[in-house]
PDB file of N, CA and C in Angstrom:
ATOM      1  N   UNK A   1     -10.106  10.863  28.058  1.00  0.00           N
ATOM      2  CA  UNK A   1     -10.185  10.077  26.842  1.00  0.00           C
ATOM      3  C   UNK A   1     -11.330  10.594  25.993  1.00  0.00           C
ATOM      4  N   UNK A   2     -11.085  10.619  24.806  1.00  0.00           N
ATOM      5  CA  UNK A   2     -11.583  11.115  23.973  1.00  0.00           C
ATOM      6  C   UNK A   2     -13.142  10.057  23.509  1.00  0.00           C
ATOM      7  N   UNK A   3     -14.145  10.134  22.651  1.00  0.00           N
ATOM      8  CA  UNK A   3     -14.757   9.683  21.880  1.00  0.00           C
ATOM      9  C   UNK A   3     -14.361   8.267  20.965  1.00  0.00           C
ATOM     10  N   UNK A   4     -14.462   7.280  21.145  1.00  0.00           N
ATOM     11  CA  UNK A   4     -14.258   6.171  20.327  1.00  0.00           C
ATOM     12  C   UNK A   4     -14.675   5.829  19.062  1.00  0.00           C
ATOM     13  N   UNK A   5     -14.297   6.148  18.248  1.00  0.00           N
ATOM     14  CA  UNK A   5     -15.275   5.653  16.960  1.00  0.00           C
ATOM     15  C   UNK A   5     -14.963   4.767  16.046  1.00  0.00           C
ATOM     16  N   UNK A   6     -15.241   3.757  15.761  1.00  0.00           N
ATOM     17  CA  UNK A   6     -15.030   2.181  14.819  1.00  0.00           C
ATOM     18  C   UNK A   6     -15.160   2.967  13.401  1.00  0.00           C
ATOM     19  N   UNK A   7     -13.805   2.687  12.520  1.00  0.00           N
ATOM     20  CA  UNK A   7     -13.511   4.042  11.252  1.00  0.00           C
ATOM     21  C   UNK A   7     -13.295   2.540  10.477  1.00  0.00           C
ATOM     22  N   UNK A   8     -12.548   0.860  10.900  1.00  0.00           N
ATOM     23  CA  UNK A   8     -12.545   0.269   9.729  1.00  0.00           C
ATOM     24  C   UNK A   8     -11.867  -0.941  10.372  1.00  0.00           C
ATOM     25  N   UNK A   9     -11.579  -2.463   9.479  1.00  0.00           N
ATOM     26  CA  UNK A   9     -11.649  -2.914   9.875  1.00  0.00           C
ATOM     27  C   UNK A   9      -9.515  -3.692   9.272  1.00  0.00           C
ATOM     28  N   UNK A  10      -8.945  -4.114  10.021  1.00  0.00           N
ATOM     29  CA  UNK A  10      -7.692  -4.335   9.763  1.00  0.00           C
ATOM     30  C   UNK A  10      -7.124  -4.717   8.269  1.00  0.00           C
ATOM     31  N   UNK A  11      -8.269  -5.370   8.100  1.00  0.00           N
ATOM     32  CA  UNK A  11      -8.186  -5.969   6.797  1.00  0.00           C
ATOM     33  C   UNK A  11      -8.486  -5.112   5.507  1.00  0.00           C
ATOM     34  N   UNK A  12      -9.022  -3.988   5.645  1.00  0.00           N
ATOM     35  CA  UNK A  12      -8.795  -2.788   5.126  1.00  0.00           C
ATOM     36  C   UNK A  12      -8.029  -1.849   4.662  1.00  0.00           C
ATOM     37  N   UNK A  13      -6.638  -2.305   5.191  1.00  0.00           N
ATOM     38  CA  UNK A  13      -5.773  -1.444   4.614  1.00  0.00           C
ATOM     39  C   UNK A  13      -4.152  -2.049   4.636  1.00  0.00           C
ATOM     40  N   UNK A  14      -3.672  -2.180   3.805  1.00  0.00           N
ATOM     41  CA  UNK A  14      -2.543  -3.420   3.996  1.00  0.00           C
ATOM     42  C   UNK A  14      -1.383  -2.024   4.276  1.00  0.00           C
ATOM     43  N   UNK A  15      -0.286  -3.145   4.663  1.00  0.00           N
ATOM     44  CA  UNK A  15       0.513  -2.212   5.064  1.00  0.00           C
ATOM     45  C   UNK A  15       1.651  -1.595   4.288  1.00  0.00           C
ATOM     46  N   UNK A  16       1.920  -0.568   4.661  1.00  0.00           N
ATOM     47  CA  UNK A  16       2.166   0.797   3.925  1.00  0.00           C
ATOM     48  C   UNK A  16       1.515   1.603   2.717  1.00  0.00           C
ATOM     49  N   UNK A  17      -0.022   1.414   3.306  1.00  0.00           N
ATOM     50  CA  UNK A  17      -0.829   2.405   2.260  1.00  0.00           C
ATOM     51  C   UNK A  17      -1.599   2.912   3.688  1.00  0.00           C
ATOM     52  N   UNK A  18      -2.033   4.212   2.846  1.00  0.00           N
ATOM     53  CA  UNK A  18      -2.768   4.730   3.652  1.00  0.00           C
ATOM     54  C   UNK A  18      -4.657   4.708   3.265  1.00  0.00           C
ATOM     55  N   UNK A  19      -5.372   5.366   3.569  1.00  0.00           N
ATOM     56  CA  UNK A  19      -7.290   5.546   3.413  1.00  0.00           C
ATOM     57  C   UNK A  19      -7.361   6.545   3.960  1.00  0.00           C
ATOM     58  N   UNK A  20      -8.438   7.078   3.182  1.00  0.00           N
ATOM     59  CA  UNK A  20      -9.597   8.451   3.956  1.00  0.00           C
ATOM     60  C   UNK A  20     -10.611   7.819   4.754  1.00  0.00           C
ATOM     61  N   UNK A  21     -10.556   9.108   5.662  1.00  0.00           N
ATOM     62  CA  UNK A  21     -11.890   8.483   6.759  1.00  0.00           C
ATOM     63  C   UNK A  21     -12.220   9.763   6.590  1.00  0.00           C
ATOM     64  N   UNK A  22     -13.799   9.866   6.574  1.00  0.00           N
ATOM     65  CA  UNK A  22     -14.722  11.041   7.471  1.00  0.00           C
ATOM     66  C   UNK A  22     -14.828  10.619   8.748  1.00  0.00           C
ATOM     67  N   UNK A  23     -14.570  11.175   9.549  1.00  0.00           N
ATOM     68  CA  UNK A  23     -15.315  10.956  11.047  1.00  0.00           C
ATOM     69  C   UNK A  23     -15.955  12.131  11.723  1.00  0.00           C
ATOM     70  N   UNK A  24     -16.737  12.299  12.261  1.00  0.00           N
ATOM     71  CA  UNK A  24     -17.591  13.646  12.550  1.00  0.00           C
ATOM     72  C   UNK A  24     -17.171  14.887  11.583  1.00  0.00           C
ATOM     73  N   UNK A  25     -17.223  14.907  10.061  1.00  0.00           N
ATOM     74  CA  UNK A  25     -17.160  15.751  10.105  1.00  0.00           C
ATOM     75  C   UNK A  25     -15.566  16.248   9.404  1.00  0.00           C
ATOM     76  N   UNK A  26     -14.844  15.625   9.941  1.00  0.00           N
ATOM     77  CA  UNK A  26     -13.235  15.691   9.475  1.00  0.00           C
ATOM     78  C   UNK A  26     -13.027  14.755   8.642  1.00  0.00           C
ATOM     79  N   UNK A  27     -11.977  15.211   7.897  1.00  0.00           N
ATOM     80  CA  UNK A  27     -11.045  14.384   7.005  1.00  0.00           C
ATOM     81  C   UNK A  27     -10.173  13.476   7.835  1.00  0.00           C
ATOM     82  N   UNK A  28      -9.880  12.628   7.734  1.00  0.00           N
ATOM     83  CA  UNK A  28      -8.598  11.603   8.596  1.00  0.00           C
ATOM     84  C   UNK A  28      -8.350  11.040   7.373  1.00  0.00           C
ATOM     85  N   UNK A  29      -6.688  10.641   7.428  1.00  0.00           N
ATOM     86  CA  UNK A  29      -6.239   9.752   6.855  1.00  0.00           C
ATOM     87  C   UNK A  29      -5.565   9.040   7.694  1.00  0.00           C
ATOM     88  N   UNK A  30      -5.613   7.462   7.444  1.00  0.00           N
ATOM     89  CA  UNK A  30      -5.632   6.342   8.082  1.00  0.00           C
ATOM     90  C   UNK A  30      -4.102   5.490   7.703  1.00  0.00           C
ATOM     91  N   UNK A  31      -3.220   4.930   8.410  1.00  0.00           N
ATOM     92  CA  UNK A  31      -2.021   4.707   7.668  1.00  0.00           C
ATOM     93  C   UNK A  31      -1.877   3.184   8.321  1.00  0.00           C
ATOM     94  N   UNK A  32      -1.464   2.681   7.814  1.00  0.00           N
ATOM     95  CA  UNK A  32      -1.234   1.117   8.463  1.00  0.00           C
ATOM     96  C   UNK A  32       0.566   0.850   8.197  1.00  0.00           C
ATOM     97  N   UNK A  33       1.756   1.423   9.092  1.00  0.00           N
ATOM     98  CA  UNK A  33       2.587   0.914   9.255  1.00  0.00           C
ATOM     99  C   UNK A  33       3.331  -0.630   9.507  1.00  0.00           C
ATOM    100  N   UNK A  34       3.622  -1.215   8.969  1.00  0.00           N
ATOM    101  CA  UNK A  34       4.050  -2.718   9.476  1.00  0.00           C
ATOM    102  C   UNK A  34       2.716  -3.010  10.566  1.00  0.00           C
ATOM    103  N   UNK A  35       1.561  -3.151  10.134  1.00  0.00           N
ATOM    104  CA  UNK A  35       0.961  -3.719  11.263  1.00  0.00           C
ATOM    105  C   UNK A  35       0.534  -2.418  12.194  1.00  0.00           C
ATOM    106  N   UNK A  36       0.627  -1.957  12.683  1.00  0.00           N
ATOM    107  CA  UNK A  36       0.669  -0.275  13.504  1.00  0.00           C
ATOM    108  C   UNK A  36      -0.491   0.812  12.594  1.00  0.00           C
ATOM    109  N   UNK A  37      -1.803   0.821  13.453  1.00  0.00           N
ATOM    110  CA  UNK A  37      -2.247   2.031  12.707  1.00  0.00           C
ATOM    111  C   UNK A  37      -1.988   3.603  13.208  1.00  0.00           C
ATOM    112  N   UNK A  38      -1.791   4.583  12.408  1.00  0.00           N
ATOM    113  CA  UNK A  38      -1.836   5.875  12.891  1.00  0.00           C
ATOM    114  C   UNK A  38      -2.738   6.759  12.189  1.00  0.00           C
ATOM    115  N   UNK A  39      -3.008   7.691  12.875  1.00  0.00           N
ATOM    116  CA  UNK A  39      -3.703   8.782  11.960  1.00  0.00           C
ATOM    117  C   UNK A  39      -3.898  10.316  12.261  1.00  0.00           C
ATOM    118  N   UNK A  40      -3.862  10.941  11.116  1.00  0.00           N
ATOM    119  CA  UNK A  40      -3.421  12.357  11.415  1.00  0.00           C
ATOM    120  C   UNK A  40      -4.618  12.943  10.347  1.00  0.00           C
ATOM    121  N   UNK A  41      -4.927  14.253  10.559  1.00  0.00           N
ATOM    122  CA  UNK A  41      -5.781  14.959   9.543  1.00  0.00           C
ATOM    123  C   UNK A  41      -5.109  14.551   8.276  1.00  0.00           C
ATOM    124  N   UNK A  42      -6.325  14.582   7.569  1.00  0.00           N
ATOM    125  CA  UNK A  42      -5.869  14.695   5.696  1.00  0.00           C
ATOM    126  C   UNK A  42      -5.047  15.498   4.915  1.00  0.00           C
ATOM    127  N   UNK A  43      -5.794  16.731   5.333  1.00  0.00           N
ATOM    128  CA  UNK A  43      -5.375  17.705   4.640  1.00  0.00           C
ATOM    129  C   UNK A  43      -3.949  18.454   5.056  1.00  0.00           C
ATOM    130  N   UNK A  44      -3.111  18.641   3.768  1.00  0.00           N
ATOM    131  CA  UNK A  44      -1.836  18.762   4.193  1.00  0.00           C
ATOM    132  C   UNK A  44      -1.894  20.461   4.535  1.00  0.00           C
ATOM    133  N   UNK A  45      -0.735  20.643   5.134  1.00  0.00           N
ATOM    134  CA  UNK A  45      -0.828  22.356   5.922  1.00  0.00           C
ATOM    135  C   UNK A  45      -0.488  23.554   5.228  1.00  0.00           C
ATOM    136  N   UNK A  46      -0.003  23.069   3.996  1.00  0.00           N
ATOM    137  CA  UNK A  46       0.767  23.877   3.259  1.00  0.00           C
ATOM    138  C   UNK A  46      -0.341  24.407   2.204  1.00  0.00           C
ATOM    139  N   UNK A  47      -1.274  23.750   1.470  1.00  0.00           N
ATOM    140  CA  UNK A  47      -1.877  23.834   0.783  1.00  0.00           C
ATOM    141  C   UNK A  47      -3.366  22.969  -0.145  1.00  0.00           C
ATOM    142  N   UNK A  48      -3.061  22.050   1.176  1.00  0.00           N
ATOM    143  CA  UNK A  48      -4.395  20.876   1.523  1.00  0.00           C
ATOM    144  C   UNK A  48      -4.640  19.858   0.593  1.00  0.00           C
ATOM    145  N   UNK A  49      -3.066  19.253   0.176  1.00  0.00           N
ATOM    146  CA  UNK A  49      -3.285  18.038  -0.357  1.00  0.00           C
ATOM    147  C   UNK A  49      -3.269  16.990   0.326  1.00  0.00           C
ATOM    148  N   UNK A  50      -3.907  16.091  -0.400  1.00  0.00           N
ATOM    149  CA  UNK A  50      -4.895  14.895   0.505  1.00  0.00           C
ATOM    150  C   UNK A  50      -3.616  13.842   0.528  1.00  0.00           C
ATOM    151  N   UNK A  51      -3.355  13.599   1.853  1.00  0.00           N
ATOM    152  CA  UNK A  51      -2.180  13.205   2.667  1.00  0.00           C
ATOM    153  C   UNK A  51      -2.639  11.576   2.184  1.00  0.00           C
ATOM    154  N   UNK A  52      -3.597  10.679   2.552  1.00  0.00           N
ATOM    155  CA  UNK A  52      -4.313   9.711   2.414  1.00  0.00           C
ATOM    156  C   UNK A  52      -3.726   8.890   1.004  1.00  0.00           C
ATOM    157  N   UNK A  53      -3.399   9.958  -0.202  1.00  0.00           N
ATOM    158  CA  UNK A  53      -3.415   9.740  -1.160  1.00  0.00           C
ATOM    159  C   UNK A  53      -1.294   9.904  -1.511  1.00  0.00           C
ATOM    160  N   UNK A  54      -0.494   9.547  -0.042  1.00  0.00           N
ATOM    161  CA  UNK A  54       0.585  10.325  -0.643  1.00  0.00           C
ATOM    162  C   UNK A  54       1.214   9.124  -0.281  1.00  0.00           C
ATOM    163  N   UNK A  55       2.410   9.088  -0.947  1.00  0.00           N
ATOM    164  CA  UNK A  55       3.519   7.836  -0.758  1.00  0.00           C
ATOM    165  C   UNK A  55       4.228   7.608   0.880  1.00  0.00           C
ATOM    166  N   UNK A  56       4.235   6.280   1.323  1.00  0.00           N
ATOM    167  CA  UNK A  56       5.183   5.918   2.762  1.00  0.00           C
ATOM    168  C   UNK A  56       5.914   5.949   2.106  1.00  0.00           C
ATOM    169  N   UNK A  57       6.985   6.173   3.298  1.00  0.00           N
ATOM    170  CA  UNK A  57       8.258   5.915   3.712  1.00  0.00           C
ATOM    171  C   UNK A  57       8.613   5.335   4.912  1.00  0.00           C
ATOM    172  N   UNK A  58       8.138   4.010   5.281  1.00  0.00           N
ATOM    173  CA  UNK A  58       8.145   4.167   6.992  1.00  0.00           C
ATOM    174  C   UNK A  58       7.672   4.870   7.762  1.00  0.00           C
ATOM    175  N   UNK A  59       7.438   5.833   8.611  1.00  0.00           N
ATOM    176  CA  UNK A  59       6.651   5.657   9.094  1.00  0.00           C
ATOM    177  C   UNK A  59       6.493   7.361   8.752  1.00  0.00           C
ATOM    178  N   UNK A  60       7.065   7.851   7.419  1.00  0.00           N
ATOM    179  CA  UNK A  60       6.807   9.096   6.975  1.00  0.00           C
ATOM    180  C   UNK A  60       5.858   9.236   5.540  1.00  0.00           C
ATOM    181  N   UNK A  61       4.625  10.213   5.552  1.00  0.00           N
ATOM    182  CA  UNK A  61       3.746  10.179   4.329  1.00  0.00           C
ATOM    183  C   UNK A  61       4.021  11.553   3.342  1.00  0.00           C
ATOM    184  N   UNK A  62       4.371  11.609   2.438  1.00  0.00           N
ATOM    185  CA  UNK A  62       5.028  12.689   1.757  1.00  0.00           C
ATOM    186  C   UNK A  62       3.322  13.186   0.972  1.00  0.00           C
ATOM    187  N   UNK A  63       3.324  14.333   0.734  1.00  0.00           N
ATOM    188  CA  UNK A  63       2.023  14.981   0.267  1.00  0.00           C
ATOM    189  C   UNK A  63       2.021  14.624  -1.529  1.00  0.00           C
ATOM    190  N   UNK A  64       1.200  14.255  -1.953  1.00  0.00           N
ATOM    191  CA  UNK A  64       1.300  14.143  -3.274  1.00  0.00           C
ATOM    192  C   UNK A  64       1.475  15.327  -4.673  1.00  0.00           C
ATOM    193  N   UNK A  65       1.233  16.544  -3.403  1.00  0.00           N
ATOM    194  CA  UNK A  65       0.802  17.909  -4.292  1.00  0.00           C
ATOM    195  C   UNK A  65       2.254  18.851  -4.163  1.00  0.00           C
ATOM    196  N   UNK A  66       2.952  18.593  -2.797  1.00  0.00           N
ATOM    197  CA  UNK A  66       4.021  19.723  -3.332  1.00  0.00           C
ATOM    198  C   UNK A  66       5.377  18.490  -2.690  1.00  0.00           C
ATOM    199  N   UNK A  67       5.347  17.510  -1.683  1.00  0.00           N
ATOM    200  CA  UNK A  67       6.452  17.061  -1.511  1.00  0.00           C
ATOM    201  C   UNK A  67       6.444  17.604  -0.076  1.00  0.00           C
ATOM    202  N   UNK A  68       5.693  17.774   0.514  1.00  0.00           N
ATOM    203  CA  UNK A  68       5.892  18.244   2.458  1.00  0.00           C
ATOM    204  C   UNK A  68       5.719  16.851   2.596  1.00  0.00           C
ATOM    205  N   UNK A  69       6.551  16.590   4.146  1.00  0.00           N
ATOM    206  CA  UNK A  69       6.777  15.403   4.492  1.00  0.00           C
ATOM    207  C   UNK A  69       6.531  15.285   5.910  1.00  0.00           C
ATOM    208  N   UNK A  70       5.643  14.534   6.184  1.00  0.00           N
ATOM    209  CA  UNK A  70       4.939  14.189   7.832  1.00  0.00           C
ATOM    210  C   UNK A  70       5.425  13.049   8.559  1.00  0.00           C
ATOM    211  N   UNK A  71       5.357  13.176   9.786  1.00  0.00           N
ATOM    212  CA  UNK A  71       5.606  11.912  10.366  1.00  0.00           C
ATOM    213  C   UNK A  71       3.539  11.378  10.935  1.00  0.00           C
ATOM    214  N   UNK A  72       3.863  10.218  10.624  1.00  0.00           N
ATOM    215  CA  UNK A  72       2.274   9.321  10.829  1.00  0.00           C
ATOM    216  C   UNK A  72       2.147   9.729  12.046  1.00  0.00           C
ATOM    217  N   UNK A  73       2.682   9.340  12.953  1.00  0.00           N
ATOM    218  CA  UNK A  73       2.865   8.970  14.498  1.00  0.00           C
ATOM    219  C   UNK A  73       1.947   9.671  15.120  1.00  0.00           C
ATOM    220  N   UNK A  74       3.387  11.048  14.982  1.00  0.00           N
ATOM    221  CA  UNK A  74       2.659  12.559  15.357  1.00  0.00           C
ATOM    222  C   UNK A  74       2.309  13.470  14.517  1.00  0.00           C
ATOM    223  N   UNK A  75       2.195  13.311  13.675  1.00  0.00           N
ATOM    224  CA  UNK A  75       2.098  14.382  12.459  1.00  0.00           C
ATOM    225  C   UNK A  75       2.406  15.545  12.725  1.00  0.00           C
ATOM    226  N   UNK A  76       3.599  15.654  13.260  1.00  0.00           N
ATOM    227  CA  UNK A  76       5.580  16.671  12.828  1.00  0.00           C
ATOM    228  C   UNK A  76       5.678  16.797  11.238  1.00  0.00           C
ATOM    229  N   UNK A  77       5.686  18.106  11.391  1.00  0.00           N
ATOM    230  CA  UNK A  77       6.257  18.429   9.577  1.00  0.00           C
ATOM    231  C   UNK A  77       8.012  17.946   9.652  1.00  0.00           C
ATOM    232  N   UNK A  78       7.982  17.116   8.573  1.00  0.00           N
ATOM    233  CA  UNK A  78       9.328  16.665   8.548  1.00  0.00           C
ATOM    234  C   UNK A  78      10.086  17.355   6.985  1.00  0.00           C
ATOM    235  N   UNK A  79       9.693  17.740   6.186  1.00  0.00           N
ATOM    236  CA  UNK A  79       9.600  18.734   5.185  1.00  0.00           C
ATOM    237  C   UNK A  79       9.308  19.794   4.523  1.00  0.00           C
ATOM    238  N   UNK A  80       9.751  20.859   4.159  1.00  0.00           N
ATOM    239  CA  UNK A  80       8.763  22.176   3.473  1.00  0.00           C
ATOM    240  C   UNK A  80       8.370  21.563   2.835  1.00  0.00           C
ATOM    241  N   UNK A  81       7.417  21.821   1.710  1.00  0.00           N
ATOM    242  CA  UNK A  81       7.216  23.008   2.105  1.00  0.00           C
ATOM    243  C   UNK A  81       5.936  23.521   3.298  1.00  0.00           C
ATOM    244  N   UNK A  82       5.289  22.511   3.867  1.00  0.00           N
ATOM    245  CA  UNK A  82       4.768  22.411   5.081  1.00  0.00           C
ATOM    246  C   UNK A  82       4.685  23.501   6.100  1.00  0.00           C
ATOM    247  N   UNK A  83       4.742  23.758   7.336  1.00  0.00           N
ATOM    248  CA  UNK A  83       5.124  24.610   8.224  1.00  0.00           C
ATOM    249  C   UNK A  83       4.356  23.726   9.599  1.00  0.00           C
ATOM    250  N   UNK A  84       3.123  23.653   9.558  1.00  0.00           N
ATOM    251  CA  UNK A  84       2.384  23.234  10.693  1.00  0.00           C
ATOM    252  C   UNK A  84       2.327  22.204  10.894  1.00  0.00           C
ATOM    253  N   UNK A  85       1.829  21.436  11.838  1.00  0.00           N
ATOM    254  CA  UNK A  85       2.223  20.126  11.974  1.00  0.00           C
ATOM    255  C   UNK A  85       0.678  19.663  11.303  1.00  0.00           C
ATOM    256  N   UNK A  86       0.262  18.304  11.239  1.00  0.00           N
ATOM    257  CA  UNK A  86      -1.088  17.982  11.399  1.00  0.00           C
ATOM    258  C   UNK A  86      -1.656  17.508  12.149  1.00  0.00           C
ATOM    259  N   UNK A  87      -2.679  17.459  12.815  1.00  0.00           N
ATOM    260  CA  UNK A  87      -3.235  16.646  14.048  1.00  0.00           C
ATOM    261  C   UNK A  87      -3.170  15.472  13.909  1.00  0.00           C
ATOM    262  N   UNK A  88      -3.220  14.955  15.051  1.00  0.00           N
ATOM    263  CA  UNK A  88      -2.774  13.334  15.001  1.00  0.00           C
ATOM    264  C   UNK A  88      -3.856  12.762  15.846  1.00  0.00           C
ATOM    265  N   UNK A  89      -4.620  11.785  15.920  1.00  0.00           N
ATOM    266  CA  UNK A  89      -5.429  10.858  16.548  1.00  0.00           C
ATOM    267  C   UNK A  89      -4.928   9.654  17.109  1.00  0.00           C
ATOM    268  N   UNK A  90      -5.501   9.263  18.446  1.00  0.00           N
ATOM    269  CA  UNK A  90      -4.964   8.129  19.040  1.00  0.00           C
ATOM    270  C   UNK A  90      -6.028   6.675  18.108  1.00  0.00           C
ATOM    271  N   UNK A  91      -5.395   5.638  17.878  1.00  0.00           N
ATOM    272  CA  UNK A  91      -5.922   4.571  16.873  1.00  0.00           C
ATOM    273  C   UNK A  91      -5.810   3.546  18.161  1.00  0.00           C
ATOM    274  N   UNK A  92      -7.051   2.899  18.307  1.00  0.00           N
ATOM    275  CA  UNK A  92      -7.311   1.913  18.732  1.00  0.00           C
ATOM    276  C   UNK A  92      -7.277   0.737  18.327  1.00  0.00           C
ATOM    277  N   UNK A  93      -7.045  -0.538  18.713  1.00  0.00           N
ATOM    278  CA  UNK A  93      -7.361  -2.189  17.368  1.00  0.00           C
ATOM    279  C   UNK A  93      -7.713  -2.850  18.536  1.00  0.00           C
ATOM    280  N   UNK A  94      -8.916  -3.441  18.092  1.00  0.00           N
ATOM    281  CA  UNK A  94      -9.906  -4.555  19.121  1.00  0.00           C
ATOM    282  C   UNK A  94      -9.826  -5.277  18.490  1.00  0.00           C
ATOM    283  N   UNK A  95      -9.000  -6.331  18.101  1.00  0.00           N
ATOM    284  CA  UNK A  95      -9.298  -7.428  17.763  1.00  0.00           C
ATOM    285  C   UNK A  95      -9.402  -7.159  16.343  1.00  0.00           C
ATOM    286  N   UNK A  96     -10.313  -7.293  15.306  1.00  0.00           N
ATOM    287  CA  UNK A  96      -9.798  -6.780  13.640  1.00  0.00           C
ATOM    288  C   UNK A  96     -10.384  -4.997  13.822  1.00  0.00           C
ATOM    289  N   UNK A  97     -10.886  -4.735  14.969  1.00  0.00           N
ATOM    290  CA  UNK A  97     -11.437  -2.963  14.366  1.00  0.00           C
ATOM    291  C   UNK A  97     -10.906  -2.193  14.985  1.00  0.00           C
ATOM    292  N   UNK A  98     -10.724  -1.355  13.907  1.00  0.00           N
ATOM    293  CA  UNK A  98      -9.891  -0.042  14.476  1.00  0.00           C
ATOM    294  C   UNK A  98     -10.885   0.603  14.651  1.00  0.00           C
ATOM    295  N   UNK A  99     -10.084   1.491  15.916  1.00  0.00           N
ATOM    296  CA  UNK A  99     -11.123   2.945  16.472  1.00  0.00           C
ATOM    297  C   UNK A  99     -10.177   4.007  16.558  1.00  0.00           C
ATOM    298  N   UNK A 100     -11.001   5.323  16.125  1.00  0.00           N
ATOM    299  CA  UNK A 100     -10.178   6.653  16.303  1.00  0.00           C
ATOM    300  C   UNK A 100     -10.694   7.431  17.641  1.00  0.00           C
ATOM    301  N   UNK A 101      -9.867   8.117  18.590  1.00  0.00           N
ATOM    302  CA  UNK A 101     -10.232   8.572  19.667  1.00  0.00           C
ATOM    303  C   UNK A 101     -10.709  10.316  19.217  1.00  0.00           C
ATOM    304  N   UNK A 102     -11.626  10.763  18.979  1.00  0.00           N
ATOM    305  CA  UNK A 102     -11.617  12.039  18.995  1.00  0.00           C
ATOM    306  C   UNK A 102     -12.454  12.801  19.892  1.00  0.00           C
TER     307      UNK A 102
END
């Protein structure tokens, strides 16, 4: 198990929007599905638009800059123009705080 780190608090992010996190260092973007947090790096793979900032679809975040399409979960490229996947973080909830495992 990874590093625990308290990134925000439930009430922070309603559901189906996403937030930026710094956490050591990295970009994370933070997604709140129906209740369900996930999170995957920010930066998209194709050309590093800020994922944080891109439209749901359930439980898919489309990039705001060219239209590559991720899954939250695992961050699987589900669209070009993409190629790589993005890293994905395990999300913790204690009660109202979320934690990212890195």
């Amino acid at each position: 198990m990874g590093n625990l780190i308290e990134v925000a608090k439930t009430d922070d992010l309603d559901p189906g929007q996403g937030m930026l996190l710094e956490v050591e260092g990295k970009e994370i973007a933070l997604f709140n599905c129906d209740g369900t947090y996930y999170a995957i790096d920010n930066e998209c793979t194709h050309v590093g638009g800020p994922l944080c900032e891109g439209e749901m679809e359930g439980d898919v975040v489309i990039c705001p800059w060219h239209g590559a399409e991720y899954n939250i979960k695992t961050g699987e490229v589900l669209c070009a123009p993409a190629e790589k996947p993005a890293k994905s973080y395990k999300v913790h909830v204690e009660g109202n705080r979320i934690k990212i495992e890195v």
